[in-house]
PDB file of N, CA and C in Angstrom:
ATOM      1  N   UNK A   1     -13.285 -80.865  88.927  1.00  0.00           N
ATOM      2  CA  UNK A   1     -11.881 -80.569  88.779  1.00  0.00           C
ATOM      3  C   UNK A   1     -11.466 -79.706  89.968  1.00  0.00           C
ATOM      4  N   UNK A   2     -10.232 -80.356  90.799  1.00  0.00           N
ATOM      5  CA  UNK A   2     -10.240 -79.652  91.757  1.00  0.00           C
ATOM      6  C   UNK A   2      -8.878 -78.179  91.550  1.00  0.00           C
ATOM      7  N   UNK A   3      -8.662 -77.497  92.546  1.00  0.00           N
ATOM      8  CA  UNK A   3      -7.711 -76.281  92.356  1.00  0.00           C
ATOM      9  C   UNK A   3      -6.375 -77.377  91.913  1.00  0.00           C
ATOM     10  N   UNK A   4      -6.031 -78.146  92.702  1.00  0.00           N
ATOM     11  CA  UNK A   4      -4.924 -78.931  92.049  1.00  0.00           C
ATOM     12  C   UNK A   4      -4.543 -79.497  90.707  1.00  0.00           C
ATOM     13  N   UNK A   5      -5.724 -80.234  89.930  1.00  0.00           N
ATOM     14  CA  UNK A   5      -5.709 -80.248  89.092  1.00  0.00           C
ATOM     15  C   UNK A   5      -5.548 -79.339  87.735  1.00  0.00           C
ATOM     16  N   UNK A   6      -6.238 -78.275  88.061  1.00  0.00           N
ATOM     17  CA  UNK A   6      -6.087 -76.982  87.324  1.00  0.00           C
ATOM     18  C   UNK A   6      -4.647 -76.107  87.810  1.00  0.00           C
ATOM     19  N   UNK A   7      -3.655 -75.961  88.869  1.00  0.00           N
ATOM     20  CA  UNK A   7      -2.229 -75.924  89.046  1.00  0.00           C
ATOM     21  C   UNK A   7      -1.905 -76.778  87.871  1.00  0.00           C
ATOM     22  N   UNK A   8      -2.105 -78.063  88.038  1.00  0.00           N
ATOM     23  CA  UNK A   8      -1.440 -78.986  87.348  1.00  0.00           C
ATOM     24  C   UNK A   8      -1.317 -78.371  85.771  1.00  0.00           C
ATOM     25  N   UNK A   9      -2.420 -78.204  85.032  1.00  0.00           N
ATOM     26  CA  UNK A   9      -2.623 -78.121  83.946  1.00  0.00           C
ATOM     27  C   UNK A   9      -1.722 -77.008  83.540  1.00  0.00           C
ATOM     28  N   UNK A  10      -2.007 -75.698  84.284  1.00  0.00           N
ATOM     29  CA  UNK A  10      -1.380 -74.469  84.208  1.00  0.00           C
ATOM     30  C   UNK A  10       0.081 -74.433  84.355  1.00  0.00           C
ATOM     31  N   UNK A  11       0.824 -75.637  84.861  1.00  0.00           N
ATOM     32  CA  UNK A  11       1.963 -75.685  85.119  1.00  0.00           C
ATOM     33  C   UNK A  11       2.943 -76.391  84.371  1.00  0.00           C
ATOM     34  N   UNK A  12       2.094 -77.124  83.516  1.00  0.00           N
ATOM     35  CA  UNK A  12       2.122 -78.045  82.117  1.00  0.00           C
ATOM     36  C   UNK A  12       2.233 -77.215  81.235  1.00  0.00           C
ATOM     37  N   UNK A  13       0.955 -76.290  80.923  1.00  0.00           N
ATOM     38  CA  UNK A  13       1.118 -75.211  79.930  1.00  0.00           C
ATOM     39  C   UNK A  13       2.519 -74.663  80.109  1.00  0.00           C
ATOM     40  N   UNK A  14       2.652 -74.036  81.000  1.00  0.00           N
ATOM     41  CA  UNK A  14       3.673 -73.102  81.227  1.00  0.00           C
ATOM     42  C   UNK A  14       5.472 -73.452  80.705  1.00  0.00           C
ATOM     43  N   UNK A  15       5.165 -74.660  81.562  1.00  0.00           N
ATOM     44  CA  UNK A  15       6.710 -75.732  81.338  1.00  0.00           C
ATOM     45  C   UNK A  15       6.472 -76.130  79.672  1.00  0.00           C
ATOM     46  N   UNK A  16       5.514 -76.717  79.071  1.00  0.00           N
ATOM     47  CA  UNK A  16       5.733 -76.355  77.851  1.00  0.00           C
ATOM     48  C   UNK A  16       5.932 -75.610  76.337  1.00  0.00           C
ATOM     49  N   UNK A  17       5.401 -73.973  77.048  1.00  0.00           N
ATOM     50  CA  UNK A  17       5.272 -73.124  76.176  1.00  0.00           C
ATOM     51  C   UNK A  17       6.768 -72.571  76.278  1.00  0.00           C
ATOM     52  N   UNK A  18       7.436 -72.485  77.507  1.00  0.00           N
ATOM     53  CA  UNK A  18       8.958 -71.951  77.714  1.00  0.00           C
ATOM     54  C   UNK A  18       9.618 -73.502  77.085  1.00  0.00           C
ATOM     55  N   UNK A  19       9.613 -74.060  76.840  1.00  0.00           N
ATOM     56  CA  UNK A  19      10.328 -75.240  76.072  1.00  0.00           C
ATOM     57  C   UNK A  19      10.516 -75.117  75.146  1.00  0.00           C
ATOM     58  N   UNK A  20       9.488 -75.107  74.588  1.00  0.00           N
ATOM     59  CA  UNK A  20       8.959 -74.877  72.659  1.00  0.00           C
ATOM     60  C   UNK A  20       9.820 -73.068  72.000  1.00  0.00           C
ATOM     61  N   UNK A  21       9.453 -72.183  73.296  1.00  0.00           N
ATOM     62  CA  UNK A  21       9.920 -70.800  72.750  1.00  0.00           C
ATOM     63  C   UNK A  21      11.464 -70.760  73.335  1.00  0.00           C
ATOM     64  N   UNK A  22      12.268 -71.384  73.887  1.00  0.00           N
ATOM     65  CA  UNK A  22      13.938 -71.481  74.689  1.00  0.00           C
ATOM     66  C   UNK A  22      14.406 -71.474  73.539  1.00  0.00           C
ATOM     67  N   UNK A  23      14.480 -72.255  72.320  1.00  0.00           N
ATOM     68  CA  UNK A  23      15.788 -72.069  71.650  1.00  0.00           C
ATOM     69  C   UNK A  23      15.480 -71.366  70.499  1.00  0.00           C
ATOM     70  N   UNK A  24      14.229 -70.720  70.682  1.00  0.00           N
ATOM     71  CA  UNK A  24      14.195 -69.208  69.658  1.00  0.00           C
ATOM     72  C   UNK A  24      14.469 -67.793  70.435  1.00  0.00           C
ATOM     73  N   UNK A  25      14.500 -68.008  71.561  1.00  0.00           N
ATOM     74  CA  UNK A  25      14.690 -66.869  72.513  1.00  0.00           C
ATOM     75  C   UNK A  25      15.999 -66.432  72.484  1.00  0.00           C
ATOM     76  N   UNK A  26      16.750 -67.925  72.699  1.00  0.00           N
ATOM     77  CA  UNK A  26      18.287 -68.022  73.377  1.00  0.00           C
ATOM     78  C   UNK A  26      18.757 -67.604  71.313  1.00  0.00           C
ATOM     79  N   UNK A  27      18.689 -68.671  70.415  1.00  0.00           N
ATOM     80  CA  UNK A  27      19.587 -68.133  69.067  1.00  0.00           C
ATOM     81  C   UNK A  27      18.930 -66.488  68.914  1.00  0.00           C
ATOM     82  N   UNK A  28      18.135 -65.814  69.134  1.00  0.00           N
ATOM     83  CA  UNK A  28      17.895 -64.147  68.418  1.00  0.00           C
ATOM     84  C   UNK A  28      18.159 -63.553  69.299  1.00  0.00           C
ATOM     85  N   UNK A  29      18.642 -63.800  71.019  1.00  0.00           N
ATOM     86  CA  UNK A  29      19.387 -63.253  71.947  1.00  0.00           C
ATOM     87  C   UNK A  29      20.735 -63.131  71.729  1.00  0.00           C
ATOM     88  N   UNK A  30      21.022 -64.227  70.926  1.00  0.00           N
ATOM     89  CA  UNK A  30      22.865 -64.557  70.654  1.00  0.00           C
ATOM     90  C   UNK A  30      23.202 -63.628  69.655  1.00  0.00           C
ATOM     91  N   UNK A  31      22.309 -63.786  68.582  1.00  0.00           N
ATOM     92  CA  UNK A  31      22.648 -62.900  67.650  1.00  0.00           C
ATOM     93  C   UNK A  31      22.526 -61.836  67.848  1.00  0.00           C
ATOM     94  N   UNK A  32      21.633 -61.269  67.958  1.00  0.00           N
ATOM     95  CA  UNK A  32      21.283 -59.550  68.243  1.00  0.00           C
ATOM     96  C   UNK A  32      22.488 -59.103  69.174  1.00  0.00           C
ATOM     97  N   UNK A  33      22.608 -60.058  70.069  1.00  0.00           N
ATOM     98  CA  UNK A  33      24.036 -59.360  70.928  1.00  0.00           C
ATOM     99  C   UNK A  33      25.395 -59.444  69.968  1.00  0.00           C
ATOM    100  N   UNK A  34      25.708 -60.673  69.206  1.00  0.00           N
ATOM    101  CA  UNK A  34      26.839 -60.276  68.407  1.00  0.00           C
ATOM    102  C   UNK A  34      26.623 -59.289  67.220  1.00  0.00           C
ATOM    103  N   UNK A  35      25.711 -59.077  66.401  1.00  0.00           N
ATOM    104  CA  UNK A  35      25.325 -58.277  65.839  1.00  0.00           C
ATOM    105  C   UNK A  35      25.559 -57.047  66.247  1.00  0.00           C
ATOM    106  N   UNK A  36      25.125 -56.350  67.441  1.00  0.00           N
ATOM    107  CA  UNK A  36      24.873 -55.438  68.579  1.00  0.00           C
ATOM    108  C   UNK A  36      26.584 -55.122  68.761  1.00  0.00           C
ATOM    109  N   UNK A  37      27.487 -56.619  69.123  1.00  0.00           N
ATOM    110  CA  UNK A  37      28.832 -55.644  69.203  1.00  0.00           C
ATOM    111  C   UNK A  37      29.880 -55.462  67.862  1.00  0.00           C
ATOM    112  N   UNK A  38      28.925 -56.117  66.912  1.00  0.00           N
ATOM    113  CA  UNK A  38      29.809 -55.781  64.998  1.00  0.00           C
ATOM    114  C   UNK A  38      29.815 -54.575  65.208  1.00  0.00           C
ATOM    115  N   UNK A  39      28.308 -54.008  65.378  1.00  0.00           N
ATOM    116  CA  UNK A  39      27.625 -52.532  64.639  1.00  0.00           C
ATOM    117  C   UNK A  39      28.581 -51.878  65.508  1.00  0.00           C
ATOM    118  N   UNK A  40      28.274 -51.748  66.891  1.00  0.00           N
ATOM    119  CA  UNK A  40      29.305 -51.082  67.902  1.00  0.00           C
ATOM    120  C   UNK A  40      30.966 -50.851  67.620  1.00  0.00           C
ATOM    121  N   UNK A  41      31.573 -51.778  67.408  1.00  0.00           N
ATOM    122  CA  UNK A  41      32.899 -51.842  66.740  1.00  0.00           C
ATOM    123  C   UNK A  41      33.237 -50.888  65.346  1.00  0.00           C
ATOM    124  N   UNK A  42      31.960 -51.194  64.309  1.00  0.00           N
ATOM    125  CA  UNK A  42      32.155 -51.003  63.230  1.00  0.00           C
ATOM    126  C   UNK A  42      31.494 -49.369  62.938  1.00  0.00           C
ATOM    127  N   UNK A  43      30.798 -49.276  64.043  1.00  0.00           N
ATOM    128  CA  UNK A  43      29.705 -48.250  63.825  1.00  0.00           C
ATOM    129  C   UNK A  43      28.722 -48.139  62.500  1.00  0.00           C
ATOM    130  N   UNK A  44      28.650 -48.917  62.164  1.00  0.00           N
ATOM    131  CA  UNK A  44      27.271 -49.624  61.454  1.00  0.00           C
ATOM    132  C   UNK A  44      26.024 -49.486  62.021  1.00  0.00           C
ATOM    133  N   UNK A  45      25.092 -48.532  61.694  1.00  0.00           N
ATOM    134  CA  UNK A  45      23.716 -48.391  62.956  1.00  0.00           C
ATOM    135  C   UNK A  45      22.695 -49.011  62.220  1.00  0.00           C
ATOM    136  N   UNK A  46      22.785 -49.898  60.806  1.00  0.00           N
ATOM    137  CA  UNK A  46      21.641 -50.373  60.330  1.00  0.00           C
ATOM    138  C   UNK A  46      20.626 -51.576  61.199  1.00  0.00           C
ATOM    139  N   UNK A  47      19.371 -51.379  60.793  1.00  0.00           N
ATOM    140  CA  UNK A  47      18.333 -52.003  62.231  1.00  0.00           C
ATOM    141  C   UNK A  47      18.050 -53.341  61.422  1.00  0.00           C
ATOM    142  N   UNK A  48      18.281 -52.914  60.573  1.00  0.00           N
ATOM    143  CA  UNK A  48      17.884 -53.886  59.322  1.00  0.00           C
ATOM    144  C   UNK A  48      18.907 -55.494  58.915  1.00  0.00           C
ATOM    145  N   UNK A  49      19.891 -55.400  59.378  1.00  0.00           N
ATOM    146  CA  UNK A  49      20.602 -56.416  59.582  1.00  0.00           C
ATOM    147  C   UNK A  49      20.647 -57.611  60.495  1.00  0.00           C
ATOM    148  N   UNK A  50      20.331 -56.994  61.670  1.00  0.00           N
ATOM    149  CA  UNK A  50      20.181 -57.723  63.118  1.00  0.00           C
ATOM    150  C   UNK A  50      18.629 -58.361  62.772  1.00  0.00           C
ATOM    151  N   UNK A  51      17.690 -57.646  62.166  1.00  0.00           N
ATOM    152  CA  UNK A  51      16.446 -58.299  61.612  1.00  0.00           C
ATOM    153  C   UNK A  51      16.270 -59.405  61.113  1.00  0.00           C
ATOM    154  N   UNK A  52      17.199 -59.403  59.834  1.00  0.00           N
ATOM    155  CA  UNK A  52      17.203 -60.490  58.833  1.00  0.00           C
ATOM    156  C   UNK A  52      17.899 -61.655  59.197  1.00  0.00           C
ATOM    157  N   UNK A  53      18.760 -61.361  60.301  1.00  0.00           N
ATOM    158  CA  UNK A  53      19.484 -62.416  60.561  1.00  0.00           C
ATOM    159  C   UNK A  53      18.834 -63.052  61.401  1.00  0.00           C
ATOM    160  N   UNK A  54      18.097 -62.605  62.452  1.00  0.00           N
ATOM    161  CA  UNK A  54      17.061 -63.058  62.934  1.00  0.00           C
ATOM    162  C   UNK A  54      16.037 -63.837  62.380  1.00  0.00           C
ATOM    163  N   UNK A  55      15.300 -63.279  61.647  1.00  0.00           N
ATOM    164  CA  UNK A  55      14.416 -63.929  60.551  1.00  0.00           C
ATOM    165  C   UNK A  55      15.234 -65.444  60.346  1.00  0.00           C
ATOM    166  N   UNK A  56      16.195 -65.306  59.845  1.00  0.00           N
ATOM    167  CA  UNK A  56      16.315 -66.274  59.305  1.00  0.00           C
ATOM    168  C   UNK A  56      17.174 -67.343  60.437  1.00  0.00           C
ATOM    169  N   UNK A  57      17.610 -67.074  60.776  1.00  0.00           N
ATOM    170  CA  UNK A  57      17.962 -68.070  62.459  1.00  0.00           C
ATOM    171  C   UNK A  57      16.736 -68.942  62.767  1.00  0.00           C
ATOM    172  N   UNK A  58      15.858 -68.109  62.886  1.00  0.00           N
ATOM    173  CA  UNK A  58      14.279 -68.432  63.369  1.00  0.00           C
ATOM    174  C   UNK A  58      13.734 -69.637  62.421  1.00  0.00           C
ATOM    175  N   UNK A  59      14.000 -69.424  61.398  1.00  0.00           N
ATOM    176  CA  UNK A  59      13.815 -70.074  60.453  1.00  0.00           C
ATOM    177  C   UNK A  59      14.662 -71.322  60.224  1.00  0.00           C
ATOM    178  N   UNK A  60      16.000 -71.608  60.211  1.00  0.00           N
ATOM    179  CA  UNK A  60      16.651 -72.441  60.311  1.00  0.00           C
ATOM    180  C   UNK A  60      16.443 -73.496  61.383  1.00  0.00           C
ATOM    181  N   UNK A  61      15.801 -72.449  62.276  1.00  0.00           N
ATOM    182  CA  UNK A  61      15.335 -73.512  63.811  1.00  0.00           C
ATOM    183  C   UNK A  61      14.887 -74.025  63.739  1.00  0.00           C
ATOM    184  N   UNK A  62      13.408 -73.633  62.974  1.00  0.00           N
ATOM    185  CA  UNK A  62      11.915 -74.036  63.029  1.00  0.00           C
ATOM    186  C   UNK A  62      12.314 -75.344  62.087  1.00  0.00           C
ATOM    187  N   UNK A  63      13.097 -75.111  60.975  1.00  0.00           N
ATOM    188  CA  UNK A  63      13.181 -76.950  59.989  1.00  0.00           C
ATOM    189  C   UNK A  63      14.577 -77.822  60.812  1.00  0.00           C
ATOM    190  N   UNK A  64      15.196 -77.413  61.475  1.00  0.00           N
ATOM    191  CA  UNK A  64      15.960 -78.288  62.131  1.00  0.00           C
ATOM    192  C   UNK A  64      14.927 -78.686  63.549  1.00  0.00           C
ATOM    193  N   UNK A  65      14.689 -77.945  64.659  1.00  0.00           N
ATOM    194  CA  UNK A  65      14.086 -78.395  65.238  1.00  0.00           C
ATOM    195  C   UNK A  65      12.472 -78.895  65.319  1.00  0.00           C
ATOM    196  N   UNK A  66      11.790 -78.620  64.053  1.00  0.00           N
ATOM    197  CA  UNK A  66      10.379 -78.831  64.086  1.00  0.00           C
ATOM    198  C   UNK A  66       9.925 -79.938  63.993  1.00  0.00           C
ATOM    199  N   UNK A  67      10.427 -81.314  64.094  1.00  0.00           N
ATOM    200  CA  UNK A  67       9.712 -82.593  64.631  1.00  0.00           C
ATOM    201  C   UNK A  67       9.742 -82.536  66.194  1.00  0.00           C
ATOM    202  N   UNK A  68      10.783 -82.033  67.001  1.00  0.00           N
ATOM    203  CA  UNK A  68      11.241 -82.478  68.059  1.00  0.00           C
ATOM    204  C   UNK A  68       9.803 -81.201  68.666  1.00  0.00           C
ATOM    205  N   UNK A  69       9.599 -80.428  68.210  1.00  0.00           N
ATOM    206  CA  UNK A  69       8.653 -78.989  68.569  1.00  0.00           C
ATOM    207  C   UNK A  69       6.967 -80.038  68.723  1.00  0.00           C
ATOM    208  N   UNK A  70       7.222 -80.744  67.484  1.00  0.00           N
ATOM    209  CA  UNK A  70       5.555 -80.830  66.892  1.00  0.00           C
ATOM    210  C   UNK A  70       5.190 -81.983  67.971  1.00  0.00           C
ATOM    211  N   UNK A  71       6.853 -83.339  68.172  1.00  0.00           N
ATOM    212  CA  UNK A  71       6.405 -84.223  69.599  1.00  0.00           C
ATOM    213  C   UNK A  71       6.149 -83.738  70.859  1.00  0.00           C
ATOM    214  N   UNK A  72       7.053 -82.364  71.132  1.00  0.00           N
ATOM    215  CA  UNK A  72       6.746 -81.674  72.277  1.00  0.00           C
ATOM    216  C   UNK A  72       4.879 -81.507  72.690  1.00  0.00           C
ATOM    217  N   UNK A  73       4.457 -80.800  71.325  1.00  0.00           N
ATOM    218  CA  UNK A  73       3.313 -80.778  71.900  1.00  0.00           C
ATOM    219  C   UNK A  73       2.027 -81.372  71.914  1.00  0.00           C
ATOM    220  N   UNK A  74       2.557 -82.778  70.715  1.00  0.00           N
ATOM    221  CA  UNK A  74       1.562 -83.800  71.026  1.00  0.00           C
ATOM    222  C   UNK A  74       1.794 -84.036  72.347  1.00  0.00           C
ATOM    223  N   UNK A  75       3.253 -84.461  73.149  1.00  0.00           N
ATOM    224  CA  UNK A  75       2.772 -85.389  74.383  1.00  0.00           C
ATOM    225  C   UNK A  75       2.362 -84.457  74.938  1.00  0.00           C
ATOM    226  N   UNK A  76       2.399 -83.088  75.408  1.00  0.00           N
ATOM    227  CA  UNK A  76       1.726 -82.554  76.126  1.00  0.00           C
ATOM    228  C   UNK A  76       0.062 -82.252  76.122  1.00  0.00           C
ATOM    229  N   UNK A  77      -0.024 -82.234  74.897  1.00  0.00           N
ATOM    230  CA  UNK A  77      -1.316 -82.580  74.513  1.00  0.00           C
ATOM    231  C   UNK A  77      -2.150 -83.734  75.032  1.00  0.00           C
ATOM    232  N   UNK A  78      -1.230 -84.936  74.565  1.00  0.00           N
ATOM    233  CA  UNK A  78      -1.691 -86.758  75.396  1.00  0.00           C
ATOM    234  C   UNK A  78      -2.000 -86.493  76.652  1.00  0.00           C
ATOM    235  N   UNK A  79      -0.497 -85.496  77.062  1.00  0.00           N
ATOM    236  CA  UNK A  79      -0.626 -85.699  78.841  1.00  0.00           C
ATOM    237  C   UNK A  79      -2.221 -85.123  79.443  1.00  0.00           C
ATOM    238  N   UNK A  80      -2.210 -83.970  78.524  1.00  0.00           N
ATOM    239  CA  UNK A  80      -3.600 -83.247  79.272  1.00  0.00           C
ATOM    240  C   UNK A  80      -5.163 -83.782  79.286  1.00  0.00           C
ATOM    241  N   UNK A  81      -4.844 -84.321  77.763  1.00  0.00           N
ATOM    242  CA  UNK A  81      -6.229 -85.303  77.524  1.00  0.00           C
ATOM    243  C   UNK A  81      -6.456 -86.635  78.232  1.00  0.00           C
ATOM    244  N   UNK A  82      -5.547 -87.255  78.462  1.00  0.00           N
ATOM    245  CA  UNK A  82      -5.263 -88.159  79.418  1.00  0.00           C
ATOM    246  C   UNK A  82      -5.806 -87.853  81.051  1.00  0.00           C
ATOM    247  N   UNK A  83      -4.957 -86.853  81.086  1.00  0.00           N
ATOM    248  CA  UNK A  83      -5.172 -86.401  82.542  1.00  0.00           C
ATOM    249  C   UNK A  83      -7.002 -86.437  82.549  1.00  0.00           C
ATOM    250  N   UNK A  84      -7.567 -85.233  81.397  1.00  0.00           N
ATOM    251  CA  UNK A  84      -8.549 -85.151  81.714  1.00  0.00           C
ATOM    252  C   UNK A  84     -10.228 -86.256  81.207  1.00  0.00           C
ATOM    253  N   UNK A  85      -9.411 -87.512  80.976  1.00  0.00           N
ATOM    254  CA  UNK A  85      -9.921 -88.427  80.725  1.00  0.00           C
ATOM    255  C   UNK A  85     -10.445 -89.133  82.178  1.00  0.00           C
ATOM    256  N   UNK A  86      -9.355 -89.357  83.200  1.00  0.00           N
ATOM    257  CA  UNK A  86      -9.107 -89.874  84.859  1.00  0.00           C
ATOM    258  C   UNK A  86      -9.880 -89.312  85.280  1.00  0.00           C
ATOM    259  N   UNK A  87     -10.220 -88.344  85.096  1.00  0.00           N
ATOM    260  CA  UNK A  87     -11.011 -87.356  86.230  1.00  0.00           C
ATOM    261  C   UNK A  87     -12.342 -88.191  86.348  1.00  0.00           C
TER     262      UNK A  87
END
């Protein structure tokens, strides 16, 4: 296995682990910031709100998006075993 090949792999990993984690990053970024300007407005300092809503965002994701998650990482999976089938 040469240095290229192992780039390759590492660059696969990479591009697919930021794929899979983007739209849990981006919805508990969205929220926590609107959350962040309720409390601010309202002066509400509970930590405990921005939590749960989180939680459960996360959660809503994971059963709306979790086929499209689970194909993500079979093919990347195919791709790598594949790859390291050629060699």
């Amino acid at each position: 296995m040469s240095q290229t090949d192992i780039t390759y792999i590492i660059k696969e990993a990479i591009m697919t682990a930021m794929t899979i984690a983007a739209p849990f990053l981006i919805v508990s970024a969205v929220i926590g910031l609107i959350v962040s300007i309720i409390q601010a407005a309202t002066q509400i300092q509970e930590q405990s709100i921005a939590f749960i809503l989180k939680i459960v965002a996360v959660g809503l994701i994971l059963i709306l998006l979790g086929s499209w998650l689970i194909t993500t990482m079979i093919d990347f999976s195919e791709r790598i075993f594949g790859f390291a089938n050629n060699l």
